[in-house]
Protein backbone atom coordinates (compact mmCIF):
# COMPACT_ATOMS: atom_id res chain seq x y z
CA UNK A 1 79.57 122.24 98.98
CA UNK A 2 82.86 123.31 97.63
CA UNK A 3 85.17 120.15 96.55
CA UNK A 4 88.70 119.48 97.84
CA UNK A 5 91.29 119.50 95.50
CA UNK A 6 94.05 116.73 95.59
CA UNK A 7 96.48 119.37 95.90
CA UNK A 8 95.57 119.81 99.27
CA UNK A 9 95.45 116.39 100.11
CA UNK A 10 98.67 115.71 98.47
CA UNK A 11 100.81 117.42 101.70
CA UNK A 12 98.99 114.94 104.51
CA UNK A 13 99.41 111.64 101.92
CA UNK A 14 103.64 112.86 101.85
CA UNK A 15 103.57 113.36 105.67
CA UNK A 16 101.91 109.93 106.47
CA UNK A 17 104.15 108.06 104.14
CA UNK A 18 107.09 110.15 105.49
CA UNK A 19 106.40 108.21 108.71
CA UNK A 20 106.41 104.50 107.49
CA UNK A 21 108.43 101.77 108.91
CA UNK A 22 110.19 99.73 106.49
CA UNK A 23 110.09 96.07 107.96
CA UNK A 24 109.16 94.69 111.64
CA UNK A 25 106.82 95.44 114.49
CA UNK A 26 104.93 98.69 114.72
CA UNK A 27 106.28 99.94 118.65
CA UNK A 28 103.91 101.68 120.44
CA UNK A 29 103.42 103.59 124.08
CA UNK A 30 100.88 101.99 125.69
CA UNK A 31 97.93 104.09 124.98
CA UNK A 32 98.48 104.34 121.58
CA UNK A 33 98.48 99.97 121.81
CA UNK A 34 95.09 100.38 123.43
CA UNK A 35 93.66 102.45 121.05
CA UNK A 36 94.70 99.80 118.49
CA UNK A 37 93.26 96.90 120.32
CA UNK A 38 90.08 98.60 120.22
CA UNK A 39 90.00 99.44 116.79
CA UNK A 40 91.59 95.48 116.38
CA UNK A 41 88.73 94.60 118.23
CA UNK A 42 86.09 96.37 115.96
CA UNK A 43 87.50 94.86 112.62
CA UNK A 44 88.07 91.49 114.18
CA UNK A 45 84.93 89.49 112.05
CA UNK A 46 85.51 91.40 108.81
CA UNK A 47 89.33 91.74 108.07
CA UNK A 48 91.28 89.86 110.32
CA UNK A 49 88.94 86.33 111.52
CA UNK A 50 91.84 85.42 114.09
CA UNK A 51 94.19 87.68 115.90
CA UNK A 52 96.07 87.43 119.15
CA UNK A 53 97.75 89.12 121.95
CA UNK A 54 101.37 87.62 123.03
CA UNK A 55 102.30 88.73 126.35
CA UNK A 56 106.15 88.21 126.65
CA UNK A 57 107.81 88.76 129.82
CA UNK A 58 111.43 88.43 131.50
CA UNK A 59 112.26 87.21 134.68
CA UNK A 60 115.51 87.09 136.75
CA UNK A 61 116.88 83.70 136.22
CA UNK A 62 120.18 84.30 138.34
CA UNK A 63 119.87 83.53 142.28
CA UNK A 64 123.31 84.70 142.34
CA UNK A 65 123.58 87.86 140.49
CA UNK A 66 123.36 90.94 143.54
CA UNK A 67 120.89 93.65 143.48
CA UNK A 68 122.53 96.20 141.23
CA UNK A 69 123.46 93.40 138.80
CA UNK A 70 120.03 91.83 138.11
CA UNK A 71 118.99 95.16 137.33
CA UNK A 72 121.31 95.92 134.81
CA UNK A 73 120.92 92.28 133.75
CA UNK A 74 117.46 93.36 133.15
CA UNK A 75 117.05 96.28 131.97
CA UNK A 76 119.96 94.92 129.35
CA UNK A 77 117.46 92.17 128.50
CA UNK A 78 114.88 94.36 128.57
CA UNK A 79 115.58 96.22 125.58
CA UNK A 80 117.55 93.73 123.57
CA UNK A 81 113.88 92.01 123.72
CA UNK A 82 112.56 95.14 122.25
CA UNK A 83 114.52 94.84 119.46
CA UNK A 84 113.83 90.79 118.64
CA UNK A 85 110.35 91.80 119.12
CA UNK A 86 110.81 94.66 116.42
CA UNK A 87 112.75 92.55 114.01
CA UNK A 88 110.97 89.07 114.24
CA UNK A 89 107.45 90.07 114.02
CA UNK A 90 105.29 90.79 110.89
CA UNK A 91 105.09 94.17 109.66
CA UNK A 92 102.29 95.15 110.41
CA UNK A 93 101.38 93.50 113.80
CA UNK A 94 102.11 95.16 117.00
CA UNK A 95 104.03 95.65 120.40
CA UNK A 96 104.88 97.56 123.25
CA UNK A 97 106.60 98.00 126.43
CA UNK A 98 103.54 97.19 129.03
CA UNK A 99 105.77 97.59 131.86
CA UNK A 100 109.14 96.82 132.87
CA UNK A 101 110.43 93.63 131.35
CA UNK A 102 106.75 92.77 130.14
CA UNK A 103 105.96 93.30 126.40
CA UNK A 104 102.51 92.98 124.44
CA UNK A 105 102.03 92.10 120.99
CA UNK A 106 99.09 92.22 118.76
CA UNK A 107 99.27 89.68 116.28
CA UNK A 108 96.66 89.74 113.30
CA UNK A 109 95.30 87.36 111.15
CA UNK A 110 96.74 84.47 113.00
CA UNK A 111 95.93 80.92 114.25
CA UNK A 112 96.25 79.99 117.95
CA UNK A 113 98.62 77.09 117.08
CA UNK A 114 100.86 79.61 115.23
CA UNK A 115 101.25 81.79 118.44
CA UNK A 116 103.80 78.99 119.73
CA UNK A 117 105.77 79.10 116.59
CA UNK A 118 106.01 82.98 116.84
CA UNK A 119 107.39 82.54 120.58
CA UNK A 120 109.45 80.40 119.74
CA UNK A 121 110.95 82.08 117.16
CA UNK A 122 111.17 85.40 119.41
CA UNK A 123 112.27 82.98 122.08
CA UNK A 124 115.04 81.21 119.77
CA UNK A 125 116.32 84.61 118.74
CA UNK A 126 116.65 86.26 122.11
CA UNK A 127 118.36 83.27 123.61
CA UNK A 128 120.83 82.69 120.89
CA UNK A 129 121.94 86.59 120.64
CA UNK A 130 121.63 87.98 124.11
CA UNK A 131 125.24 88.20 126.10
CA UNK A 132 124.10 86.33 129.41
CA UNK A 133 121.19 83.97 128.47
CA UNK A 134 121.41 81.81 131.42
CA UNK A 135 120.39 84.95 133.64
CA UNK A 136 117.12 85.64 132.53
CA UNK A 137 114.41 83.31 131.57
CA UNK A 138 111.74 84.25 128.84
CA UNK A 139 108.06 83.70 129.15
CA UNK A 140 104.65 83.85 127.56
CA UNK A 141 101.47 83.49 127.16
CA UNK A 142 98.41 84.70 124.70
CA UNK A 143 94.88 85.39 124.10
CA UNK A 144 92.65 85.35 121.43
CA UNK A 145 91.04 88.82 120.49
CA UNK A 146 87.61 88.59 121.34
């Protein structure tokens, strides 16, 4: 068997570094979270004893707003989430757009109590920044990785 040289390995090691996020959330499609959730799933005993899955979601909050304006209201919210998400969540961890207005994190190497504190955080951050607060309302809820 002929051996490898690191020359040729050198090329792959640039182009997966060349790809690295420098702070925050990995984002995801949602196959690609899958995938990880299996593989989270796998590792679970031996790397990571605790990790979670935050479910956040965003619901009209306005019984005023018409039909064209809770969407935009939405879909505003919507992304703005995406980007709390992204910037107030370890490096590392992970998220994505589920569906509309309904975001999944994987959280490693956490405690169940600390899932609150990272909500509320998230929670704290959205509500504080976004331009019409009072016309959405943020929930949650988790689950252990079993």
């Amino acid at each position: 068997m002929k051996e490898i040289s690191l020359s040729n390995l050198m090329p792959i090691i640039k182009r997966l570094k060349s790809n690295e996020q420098d702070s925050g959330a990995f984002i995801c499609d949602k196959e690609t979270f899958i995938k990880i959730y299996q593989l989270a799933k796998y590792r679970r005993n031996s790397l990571w004893p605790s990790s979670h899955i935050l479910q956040l979601k965003i619901n009209d909050n306005d019984k005023d707003n018409d039909k064209n304006n809770k969407s935009l209201l939405l879909k505003k919210a919507d992304e703005f989430l995406l980007e709390v998400i992204k910037n107030k969540i370890r490096r590392g961890d992970v998220a994505c757009r589920w569906e509309k207005s309904n975001f999944i994190t994987l959280l490693y190497n956490i405690e169940e109590s600390q899932v609150k504190i990272v909500y509320d955080r998230i929670k704290y951050f959205f509500y504080t920044n976004f331009d019409n607060p009072k016309g959405v309302k943020l929930s949650f809820s988790s689950h252990e990785v079993v």
